[in-house]
PDB file of N, CA and C in Angstrom:
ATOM      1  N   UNK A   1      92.636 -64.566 -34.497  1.00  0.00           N
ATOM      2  CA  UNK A   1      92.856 -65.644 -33.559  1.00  0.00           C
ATOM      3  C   UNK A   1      93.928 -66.550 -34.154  1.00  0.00           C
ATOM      4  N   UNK A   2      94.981 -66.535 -33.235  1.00  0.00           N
ATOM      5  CA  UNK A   2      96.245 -67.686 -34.404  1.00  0.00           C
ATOM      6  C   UNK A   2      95.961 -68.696 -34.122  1.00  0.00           C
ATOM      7  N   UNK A   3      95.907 -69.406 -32.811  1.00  0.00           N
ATOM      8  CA  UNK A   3      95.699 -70.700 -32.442  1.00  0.00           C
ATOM      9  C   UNK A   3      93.985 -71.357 -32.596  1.00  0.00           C
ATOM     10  N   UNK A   4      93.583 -72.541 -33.156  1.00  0.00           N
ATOM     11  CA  UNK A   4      92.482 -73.117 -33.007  1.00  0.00           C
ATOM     12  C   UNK A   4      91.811 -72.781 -32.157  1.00  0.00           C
ATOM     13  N   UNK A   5      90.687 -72.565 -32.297  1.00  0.00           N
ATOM     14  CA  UNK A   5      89.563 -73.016 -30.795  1.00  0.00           C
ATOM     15  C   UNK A   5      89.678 -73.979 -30.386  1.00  0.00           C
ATOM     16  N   UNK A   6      89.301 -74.556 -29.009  1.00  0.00           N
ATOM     17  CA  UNK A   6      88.631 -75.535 -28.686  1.00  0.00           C
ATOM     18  C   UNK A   6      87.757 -75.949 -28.546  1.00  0.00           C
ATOM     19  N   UNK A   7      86.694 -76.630 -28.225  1.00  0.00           N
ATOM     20  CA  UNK A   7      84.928 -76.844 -27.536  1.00  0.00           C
ATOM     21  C   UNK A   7      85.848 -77.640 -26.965  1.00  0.00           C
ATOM     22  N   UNK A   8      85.364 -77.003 -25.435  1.00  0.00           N
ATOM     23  CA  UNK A   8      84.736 -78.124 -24.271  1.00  0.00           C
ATOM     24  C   UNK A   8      84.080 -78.753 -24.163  1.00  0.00           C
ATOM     25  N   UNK A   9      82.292 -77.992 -24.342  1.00  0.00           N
ATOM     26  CA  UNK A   9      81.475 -78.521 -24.014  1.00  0.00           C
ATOM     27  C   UNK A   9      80.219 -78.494 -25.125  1.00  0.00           C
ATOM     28  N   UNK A  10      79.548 -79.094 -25.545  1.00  0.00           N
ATOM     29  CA  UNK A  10      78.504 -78.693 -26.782  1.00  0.00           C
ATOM     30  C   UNK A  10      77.369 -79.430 -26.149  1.00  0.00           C
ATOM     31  N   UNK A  11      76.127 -78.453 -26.204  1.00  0.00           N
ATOM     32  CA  UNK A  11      75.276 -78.433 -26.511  1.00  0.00           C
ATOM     33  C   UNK A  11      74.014 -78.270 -27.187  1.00  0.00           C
ATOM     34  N   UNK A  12      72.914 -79.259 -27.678  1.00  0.00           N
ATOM     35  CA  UNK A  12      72.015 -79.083 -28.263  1.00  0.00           C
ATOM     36  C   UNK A  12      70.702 -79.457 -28.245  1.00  0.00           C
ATOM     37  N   UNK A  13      70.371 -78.628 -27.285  1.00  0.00           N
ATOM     38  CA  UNK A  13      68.859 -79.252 -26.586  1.00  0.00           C
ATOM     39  C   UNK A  13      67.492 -79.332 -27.913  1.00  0.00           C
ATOM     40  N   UNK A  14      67.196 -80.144 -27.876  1.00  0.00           N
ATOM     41  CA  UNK A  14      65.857 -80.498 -28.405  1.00  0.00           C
ATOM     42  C   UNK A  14      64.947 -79.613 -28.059  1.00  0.00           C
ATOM     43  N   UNK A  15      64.958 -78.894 -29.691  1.00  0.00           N
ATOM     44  CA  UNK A  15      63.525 -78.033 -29.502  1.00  0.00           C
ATOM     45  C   UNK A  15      63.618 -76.586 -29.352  1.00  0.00           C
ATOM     46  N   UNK A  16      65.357 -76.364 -28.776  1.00  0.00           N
ATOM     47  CA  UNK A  16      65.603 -74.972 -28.495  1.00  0.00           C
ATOM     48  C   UNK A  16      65.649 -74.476 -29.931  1.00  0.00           C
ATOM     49  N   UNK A  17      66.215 -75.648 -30.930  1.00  0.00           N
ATOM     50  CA  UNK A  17      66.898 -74.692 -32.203  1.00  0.00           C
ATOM     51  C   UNK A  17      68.121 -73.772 -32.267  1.00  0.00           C
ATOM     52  N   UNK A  18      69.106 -73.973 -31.233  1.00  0.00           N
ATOM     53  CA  UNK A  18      70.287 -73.801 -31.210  1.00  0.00           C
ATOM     54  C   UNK A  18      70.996 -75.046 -30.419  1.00  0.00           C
ATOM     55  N   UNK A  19      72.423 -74.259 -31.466  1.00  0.00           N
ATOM     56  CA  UNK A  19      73.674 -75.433 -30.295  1.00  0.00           C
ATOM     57  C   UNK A  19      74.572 -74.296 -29.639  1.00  0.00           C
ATOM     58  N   UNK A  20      75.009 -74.587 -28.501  1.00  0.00           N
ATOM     59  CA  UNK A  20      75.771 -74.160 -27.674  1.00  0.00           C
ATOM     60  C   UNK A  20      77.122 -74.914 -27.797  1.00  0.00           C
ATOM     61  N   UNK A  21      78.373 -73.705 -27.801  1.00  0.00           N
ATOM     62  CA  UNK A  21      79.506 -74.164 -27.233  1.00  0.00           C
ATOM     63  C   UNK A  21      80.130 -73.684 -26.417  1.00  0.00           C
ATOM     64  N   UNK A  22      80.701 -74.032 -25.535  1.00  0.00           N
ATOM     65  CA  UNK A  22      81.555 -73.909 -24.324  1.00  0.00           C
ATOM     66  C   UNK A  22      83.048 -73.955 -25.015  1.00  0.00           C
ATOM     67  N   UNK A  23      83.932 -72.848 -24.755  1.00  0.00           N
ATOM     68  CA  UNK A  23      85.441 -72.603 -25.934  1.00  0.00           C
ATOM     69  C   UNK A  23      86.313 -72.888 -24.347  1.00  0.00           C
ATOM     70  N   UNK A  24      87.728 -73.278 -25.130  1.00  0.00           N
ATOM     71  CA  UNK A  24      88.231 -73.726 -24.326  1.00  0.00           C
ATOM     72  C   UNK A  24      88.890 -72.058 -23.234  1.00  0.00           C
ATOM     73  N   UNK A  25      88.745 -71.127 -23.786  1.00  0.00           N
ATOM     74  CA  UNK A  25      89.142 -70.027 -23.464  1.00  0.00           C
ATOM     75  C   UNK A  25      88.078 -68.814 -22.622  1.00  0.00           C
ATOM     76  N   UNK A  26      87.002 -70.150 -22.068  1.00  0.00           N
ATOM     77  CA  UNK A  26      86.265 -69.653 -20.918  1.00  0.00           C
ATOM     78  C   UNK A  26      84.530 -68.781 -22.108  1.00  0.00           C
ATOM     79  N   UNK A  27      84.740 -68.571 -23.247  1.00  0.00           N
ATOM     80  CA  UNK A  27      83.939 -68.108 -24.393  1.00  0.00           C
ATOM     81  C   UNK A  27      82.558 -69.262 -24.691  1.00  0.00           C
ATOM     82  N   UNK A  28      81.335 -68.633 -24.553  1.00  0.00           N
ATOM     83  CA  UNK A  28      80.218 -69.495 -24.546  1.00  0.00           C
ATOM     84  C   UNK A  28      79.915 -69.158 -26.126  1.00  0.00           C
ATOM     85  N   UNK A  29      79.428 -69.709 -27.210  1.00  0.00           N
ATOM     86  CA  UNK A  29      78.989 -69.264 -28.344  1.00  0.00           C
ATOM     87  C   UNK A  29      77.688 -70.108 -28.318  1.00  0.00           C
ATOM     88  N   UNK A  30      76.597 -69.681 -28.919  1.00  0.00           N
ATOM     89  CA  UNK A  30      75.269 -69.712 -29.212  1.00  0.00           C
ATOM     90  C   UNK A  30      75.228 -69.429 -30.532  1.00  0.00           C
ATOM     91  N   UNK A  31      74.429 -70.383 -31.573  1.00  0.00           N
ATOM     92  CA  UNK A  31      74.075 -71.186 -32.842  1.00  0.00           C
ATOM     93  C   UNK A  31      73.205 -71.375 -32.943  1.00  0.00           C
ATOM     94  N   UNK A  32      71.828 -70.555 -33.613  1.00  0.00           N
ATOM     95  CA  UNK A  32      70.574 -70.853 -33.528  1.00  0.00           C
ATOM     96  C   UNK A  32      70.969 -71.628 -34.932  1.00  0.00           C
ATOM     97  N   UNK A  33      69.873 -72.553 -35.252  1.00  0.00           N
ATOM     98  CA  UNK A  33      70.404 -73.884 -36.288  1.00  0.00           C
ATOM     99  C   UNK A  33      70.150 -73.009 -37.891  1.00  0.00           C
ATOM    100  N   UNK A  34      69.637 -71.831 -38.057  1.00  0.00           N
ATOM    101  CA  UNK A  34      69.451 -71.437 -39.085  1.00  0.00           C
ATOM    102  C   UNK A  34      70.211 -70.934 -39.353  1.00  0.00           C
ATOM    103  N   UNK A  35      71.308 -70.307 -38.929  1.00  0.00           N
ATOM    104  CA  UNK A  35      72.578 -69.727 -38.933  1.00  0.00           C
ATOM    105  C   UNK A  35      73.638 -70.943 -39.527  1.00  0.00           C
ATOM    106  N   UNK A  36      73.536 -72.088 -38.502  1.00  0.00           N
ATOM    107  CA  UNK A  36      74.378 -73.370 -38.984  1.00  0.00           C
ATOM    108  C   UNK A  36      74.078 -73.893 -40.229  1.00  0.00           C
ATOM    109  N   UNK A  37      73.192 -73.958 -40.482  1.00  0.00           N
ATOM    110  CA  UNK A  37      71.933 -74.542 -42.062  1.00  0.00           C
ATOM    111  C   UNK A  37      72.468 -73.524 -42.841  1.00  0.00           C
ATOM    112  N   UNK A  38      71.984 -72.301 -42.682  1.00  0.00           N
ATOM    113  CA  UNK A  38      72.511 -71.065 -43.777  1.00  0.00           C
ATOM    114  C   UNK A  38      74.234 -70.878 -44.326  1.00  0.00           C
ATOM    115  N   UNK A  39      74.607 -71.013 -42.792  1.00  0.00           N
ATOM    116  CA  UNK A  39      76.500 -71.253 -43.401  1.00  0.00           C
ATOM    117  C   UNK A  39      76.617 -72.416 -44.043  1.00  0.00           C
ATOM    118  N   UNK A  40      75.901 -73.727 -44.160  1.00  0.00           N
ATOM    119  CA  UNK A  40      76.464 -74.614 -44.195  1.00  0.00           C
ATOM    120  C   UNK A  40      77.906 -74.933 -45.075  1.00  0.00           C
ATOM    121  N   UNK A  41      79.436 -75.158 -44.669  1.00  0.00           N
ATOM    122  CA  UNK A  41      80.481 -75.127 -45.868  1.00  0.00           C
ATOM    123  C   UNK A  41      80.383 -76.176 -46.815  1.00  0.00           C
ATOM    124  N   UNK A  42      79.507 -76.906 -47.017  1.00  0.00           N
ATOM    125  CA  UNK A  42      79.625 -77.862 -48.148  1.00  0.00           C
ATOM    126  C   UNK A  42      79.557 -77.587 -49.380  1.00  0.00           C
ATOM    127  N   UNK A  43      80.373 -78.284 -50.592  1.00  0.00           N
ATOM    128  CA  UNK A  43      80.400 -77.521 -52.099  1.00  0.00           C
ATOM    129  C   UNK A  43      78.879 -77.749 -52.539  1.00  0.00           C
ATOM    130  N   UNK A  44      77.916 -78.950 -52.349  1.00  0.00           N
ATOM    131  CA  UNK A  44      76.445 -78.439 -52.287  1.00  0.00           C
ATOM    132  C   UNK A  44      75.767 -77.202 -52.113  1.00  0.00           C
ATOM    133  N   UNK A  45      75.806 -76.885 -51.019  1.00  0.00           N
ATOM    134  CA  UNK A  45      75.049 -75.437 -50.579  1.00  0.00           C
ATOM    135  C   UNK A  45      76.370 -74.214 -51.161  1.00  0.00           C
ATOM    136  N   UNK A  46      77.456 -74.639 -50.774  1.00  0.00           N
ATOM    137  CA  UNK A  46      78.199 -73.079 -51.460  1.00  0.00           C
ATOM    138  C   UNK A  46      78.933 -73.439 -52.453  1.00  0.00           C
ATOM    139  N   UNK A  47      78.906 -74.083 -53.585  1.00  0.00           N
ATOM    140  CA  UNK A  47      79.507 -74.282 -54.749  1.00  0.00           C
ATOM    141  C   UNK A  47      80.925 -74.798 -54.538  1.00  0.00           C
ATOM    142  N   UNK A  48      81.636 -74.590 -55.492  1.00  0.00           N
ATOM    143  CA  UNK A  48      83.085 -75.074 -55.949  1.00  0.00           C
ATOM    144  C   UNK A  48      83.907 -73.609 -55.475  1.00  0.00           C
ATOM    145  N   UNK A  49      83.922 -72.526 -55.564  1.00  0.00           N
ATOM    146  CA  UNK A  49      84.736 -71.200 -55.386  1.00  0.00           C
ATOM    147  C   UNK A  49      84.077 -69.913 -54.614  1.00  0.00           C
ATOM    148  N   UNK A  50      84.755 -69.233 -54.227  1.00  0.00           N
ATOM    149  CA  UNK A  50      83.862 -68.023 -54.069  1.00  0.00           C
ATOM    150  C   UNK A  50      83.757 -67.975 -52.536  1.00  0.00           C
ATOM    151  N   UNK A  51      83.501 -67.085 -51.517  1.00  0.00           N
ATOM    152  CA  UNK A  51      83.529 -67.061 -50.354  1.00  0.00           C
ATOM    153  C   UNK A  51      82.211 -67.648 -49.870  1.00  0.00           C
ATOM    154  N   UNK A  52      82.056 -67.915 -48.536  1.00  0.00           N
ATOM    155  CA  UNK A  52      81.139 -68.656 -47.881  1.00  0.00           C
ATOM    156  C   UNK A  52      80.182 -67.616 -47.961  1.00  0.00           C
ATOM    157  N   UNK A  53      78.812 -67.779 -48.648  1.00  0.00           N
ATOM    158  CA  UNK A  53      77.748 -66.988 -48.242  1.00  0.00           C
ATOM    159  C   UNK A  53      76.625 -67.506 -47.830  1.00  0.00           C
ATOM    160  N   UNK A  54      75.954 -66.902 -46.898  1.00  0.00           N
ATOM    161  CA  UNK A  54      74.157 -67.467 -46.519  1.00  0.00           C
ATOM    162  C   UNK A  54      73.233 -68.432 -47.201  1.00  0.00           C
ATOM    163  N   UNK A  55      72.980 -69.570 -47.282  1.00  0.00           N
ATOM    164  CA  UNK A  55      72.315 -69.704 -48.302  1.00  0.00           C
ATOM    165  C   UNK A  55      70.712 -70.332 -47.486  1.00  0.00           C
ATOM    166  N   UNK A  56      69.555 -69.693 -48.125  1.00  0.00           N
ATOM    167  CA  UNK A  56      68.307 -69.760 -47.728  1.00  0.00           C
ATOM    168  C   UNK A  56      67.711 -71.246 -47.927  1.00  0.00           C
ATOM    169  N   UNK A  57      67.268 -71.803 -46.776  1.00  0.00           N
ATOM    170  CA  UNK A  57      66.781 -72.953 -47.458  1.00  0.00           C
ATOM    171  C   UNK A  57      67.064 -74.049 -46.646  1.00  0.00           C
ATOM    172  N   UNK A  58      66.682 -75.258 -46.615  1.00  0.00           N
ATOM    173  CA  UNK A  58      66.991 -76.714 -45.706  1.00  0.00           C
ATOM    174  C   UNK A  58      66.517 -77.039 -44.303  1.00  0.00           C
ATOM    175  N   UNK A  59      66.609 -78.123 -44.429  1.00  0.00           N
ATOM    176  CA  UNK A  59      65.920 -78.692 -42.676  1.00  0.00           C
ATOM    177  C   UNK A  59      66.792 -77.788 -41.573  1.00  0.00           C
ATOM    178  N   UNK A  60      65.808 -77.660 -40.946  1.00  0.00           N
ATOM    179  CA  UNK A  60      66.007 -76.385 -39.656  1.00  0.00           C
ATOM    180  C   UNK A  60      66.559 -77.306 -38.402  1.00  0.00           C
ATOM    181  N   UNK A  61      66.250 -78.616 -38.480  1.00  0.00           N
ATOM    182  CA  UNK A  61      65.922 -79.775 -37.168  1.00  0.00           C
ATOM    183  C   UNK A  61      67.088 -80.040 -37.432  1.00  0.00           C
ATOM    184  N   UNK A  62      68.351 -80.200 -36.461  1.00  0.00           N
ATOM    185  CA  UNK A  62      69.241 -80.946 -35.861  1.00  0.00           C
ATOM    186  C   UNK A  62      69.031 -81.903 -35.375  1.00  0.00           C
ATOM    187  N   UNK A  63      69.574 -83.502 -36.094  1.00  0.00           N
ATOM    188  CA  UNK A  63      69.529 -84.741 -36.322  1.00  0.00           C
ATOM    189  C   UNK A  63      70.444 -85.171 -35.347  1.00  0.00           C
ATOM    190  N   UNK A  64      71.736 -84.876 -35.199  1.00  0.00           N
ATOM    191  CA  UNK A  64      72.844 -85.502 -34.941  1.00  0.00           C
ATOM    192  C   UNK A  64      74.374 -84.633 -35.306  1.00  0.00           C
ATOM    193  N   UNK A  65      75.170 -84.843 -34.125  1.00  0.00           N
ATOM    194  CA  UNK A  65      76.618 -84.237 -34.415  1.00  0.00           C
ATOM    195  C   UNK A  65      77.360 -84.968 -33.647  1.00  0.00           C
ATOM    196  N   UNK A  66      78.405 -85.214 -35.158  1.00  0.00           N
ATOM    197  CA  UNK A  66      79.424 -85.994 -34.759  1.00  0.00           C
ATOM    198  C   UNK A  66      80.741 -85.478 -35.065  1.00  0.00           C
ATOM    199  N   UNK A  67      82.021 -85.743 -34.161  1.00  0.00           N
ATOM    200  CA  UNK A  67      83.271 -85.244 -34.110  1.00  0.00           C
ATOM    201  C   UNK A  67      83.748 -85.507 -35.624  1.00  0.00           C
ATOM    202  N   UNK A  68      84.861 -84.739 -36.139  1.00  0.00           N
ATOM    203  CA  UNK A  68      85.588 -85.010 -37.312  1.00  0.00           C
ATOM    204  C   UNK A  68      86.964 -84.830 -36.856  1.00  0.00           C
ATOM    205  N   UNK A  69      87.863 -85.896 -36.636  1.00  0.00           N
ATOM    206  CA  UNK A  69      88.897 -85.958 -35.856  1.00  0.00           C
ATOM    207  C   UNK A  69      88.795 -85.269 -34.775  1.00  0.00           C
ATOM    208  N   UNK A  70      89.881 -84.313 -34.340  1.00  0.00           N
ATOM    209  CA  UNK A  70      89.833 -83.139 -33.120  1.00  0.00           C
ATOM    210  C   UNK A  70      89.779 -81.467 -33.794  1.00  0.00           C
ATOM    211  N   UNK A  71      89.441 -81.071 -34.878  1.00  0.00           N
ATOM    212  CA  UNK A  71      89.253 -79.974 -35.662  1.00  0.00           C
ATOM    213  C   UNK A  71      87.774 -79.338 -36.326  1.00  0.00           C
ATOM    214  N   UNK A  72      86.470 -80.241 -36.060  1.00  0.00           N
ATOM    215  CA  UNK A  72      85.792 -80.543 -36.818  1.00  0.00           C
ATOM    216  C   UNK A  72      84.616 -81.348 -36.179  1.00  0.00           C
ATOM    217  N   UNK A  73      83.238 -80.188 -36.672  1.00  0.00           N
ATOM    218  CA  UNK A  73      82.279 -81.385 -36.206  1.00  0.00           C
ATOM    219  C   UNK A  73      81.216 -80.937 -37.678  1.00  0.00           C
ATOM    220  N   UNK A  74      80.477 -82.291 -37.688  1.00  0.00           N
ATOM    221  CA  UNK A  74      80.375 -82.574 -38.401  1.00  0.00           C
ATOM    222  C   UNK A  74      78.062 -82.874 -38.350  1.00  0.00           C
ATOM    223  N   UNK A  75      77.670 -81.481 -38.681  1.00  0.00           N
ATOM    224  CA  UNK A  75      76.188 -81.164 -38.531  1.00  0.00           C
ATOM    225  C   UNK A  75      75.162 -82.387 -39.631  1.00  0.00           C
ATOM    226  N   UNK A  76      74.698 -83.235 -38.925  1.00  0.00           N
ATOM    227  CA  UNK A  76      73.408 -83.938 -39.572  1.00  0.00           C
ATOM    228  C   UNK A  76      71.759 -83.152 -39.491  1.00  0.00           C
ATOM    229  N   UNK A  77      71.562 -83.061 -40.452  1.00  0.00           N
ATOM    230  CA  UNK A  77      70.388 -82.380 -40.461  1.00  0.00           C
ATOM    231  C   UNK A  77      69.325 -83.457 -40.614  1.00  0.00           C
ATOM    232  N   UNK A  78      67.799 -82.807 -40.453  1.00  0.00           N
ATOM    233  CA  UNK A  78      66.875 -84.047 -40.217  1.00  0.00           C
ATOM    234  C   UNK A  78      66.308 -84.445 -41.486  1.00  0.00           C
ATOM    235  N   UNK A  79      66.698 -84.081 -42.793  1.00  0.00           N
ATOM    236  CA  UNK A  79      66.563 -84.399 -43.844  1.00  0.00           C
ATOM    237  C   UNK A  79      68.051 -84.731 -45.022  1.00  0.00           C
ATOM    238  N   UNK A  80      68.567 -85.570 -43.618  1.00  0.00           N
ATOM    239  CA  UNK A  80      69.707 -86.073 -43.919  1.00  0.00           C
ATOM    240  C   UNK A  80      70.942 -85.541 -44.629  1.00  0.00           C
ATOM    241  N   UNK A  81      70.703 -84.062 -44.796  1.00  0.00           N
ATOM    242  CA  UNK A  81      71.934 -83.874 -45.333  1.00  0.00           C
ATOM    243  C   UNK A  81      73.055 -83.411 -44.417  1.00  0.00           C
ATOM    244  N   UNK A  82      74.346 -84.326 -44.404  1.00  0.00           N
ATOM    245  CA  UNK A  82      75.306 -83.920 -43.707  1.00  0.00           C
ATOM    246  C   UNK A  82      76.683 -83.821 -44.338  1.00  0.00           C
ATOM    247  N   UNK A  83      76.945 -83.461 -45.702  1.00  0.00           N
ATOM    248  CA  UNK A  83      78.007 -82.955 -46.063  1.00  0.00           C
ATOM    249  C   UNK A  83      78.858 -82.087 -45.332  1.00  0.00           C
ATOM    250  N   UNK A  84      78.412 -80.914 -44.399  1.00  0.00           N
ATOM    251  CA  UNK A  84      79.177 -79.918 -44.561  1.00  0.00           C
ATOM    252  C   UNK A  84      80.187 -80.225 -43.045  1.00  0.00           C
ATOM    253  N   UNK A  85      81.338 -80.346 -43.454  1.00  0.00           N
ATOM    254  CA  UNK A  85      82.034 -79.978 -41.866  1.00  0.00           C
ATOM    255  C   UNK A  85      82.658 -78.580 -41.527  1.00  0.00           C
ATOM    256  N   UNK A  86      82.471 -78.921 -40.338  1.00  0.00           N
ATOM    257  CA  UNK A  86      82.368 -76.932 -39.541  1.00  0.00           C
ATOM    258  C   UNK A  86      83.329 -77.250 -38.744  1.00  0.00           C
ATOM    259  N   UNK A  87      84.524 -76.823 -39.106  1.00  0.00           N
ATOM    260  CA  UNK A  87      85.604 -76.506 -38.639  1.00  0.00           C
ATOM    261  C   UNK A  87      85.516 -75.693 -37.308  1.00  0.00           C
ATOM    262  N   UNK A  88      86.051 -76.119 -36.170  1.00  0.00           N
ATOM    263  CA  UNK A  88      86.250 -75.350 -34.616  1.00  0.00           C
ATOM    264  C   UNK A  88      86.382 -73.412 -35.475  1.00  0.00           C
ATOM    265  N   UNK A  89      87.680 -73.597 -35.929  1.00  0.00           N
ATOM    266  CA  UNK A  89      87.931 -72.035 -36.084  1.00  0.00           C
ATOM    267  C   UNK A  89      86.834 -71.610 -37.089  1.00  0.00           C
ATOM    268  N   UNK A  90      85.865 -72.442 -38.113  1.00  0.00           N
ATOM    269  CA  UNK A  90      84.768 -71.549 -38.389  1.00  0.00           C
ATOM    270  C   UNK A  90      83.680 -71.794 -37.481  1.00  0.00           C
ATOM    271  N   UNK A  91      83.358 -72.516 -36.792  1.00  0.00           N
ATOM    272  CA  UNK A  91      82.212 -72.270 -35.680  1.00  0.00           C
ATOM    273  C   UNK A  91      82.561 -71.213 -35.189  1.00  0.00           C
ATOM    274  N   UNK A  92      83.958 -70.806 -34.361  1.00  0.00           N
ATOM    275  CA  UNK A  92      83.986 -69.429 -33.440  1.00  0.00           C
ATOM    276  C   UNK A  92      84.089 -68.191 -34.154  1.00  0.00           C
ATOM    277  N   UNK A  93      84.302 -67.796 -35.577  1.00  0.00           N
ATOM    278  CA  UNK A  93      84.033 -67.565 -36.455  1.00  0.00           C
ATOM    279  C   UNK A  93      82.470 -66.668 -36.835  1.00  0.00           C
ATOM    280  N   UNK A  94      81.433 -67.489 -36.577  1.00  0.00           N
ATOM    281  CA  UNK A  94      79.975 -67.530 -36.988  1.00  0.00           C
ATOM    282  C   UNK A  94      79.753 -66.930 -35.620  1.00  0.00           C
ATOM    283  N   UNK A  95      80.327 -66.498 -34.656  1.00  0.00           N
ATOM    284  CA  UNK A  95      79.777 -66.119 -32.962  1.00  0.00           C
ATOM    285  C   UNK A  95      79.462 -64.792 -33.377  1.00  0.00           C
ATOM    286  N   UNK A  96      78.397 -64.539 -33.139  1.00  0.00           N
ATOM    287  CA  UNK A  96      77.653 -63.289 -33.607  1.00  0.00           C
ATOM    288  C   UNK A  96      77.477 -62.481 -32.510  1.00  0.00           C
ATOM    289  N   UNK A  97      77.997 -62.878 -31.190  1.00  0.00           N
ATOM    290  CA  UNK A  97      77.893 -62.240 -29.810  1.00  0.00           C
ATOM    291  C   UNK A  97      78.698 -60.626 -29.434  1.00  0.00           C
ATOM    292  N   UNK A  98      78.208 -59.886 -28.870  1.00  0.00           N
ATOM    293  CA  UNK A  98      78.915 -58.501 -28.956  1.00  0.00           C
ATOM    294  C   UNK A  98      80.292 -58.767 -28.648  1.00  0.00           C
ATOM    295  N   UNK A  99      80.913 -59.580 -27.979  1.00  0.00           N
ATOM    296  CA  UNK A  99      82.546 -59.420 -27.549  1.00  0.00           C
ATOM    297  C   UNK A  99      83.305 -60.352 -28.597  1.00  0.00           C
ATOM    298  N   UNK A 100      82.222 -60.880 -29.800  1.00  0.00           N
ATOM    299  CA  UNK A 100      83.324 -61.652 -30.713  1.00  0.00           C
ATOM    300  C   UNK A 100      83.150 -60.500 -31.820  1.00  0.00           C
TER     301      UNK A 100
END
Protein backbone atom coordinates (compact mmCIF):
# COMPACT_ATOMS: atom_id res chain seq x y z
CA UNK A 1 0.00 0.00 0.00
CA UNK A 2 2.05 3.36 -0.91
CA UNK A 3 -0.30 5.90 0.21
CA UNK A 4 -1.61 6.11 4.05
CA UNK A 5 -4.89 4.83 5.06
CA UNK A 6 -7.50 6.77 6.12
CA UNK A 7 -10.39 6.07 8.92
CA UNK A 8 -13.51 7.56 8.27
CA UNK A 9 -15.30 6.20 10.67
CA UNK A 10 -14.28 4.32 14.13
CA UNK A 11 -15.98 2.43 16.15
CA UNK A 12 -16.05 0.96 19.61
CA UNK A 13 -19.01 -0.31 21.17
CA UNK A 14 -18.97 -1.16 24.80
CA UNK A 15 -18.78 -4.62 25.62
CA UNK A 16 -18.30 -5.90 22.04
CA UNK A 17 -14.41 -6.04 22.65
CA UNK A 18 -13.59 -4.83 19.32
CA UNK A 19 -13.03 -1.52 17.39
CA UNK A 20 -14.19 -1.05 14.02
CA UNK A 21 -12.84 1.01 11.18
CA UNK A 22 -14.40 2.35 8.27
CA UNK A 23 -11.02 3.07 5.54
CA UNK A 24 -11.27 5.75 3.44
CA UNK A 25 -11.13 3.29 0.41
CA UNK A 26 -14.65 1.86 1.08
CA UNK A 27 -12.49 -1.22 3.48
CA UNK A 28 -14.26 -2.06 6.93
CA UNK A 29 -11.48 -3.52 9.41
CA UNK A 30 -12.51 -5.26 12.68
CA UNK A 31 -10.07 -5.25 15.97
CA UNK A 32 -11.05 -7.50 18.58
CA UNK A 33 -9.10 -5.51 21.59
CA UNK A 34 -6.78 -8.50 22.22
CA UNK A 35 -5.24 -8.24 19.01
CA UNK A 36 -4.83 -4.26 19.73
CA UNK A 37 -3.42 -5.07 23.49
CA UNK A 38 -1.20 -7.94 21.98
CA UNK A 39 0.30 -5.60 19.09
CA UNK A 40 0.55 -2.95 21.29
CA UNK A 41 3.82 -0.66 19.48
CA UNK A 42 5.07 0.80 22.60
CA UNK A 43 8.93 0.29 23.67
CA UNK A 44 7.14 -1.08 27.05
CA UNK A 45 5.38 -4.04 25.64
CA UNK A 46 7.92 -4.47 22.54
CA UNK A 47 11.25 -3.30 23.75
CA UNK A 48 13.87 -0.94 22.19
CA UNK A 49 14.64 -3.19 18.68
CA UNK A 50 13.48 -6.09 16.98
CA UNK A 51 10.20 -6.47 15.01
CA UNK A 52 6.71 -6.02 16.44
CA UNK A 53 5.67 -9.26 18.10
CA UNK A 54 2.43 -10.49 20.12
CA UNK A 55 2.85 -9.90 23.45
CA UNK A 56 0.47 -11.89 26.05
CA UNK A 57 -0.88 -10.00 28.74
CA UNK A 58 -2.80 -6.48 29.82
CA UNK A 59 -6.20 -4.91 30.27
CA UNK A 60 -8.52 -6.30 27.59
CA UNK A 61 -11.17 -3.13 28.35
CA UNK A 62 -10.92 -0.18 26.04
CA UNK A 63 -10.87 3.05 28.09
CA UNK A 64 -10.63 5.67 25.52
CA UNK A 65 -9.18 6.71 21.93
CA UNK A 66 -7.80 9.60 21.05
CA UNK A 67 -6.48 11.13 17.62
CA UNK A 68 -2.57 11.65 17.31
CA UNK A 69 -2.43 14.43 14.82
CA UNK A 70 -4.03 13.02 11.39
CA UNK A 71 -1.67 9.67 11.24
CA UNK A 72 -2.33 8.12 14.53
CA UNK A 73 -4.61 7.05 17.19
CA UNK A 74 -3.73 6.68 20.18
CA UNK A 75 -5.38 3.26 22.45
CA UNK A 76 -6.11 3.93 26.39
CA UNK A 77 -6.54 0.88 28.09
CA UNK A 78 -8.60 0.44 31.37
CA UNK A 79 -5.61 -0.01 33.43
CA UNK A 80 -4.30 3.04 32.14
CA UNK A 81 -1.74 2.16 30.02
CA UNK A 82 -1.61 4.25 26.91
CA UNK A 83 1.84 4.51 25.55
CA UNK A 84 1.45 2.85 22.40
CA UNK A 85 0.41 4.84 19.18
CA UNK A 86 -1.08 2.86 16.24
CA UNK A 87 -0.31 4.37 13.31
CA UNK A 88 -3.39 4.40 10.40
CA UNK A 89 -0.89 2.30 8.09
CA UNK A 90 -0.28 -0.16 11.11
CA UNK A 91 -3.94 -0.48 12.08
CA UNK A 92 -4.71 -1.54 8.27
CA UNK A 93 -1.81 -3.55 8.60
CA UNK A 94 -3.23 -5.82 11.70
CA UNK A 95 -6.66 -6.46 9.25
CA UNK A 96 -6.73 -10.04 9.52
CA UNK A 97 -9.81 -10.18 7.06
CA UNK A 98 -9.60 -12.61 3.92
CA UNK A 99 -9.26 -9.69 1.21
CA UNK A 100 -6.41 -7.93 3.30
Amino acid sequence: MSEAPEPIELRAPRRARVMEIDWADGHRSVYPHELLRGFCPCATCQGHEGPIRFAEGGELELADIESVGNYALQLVWGDGHQTGIYSHRFLRSLCACSSC
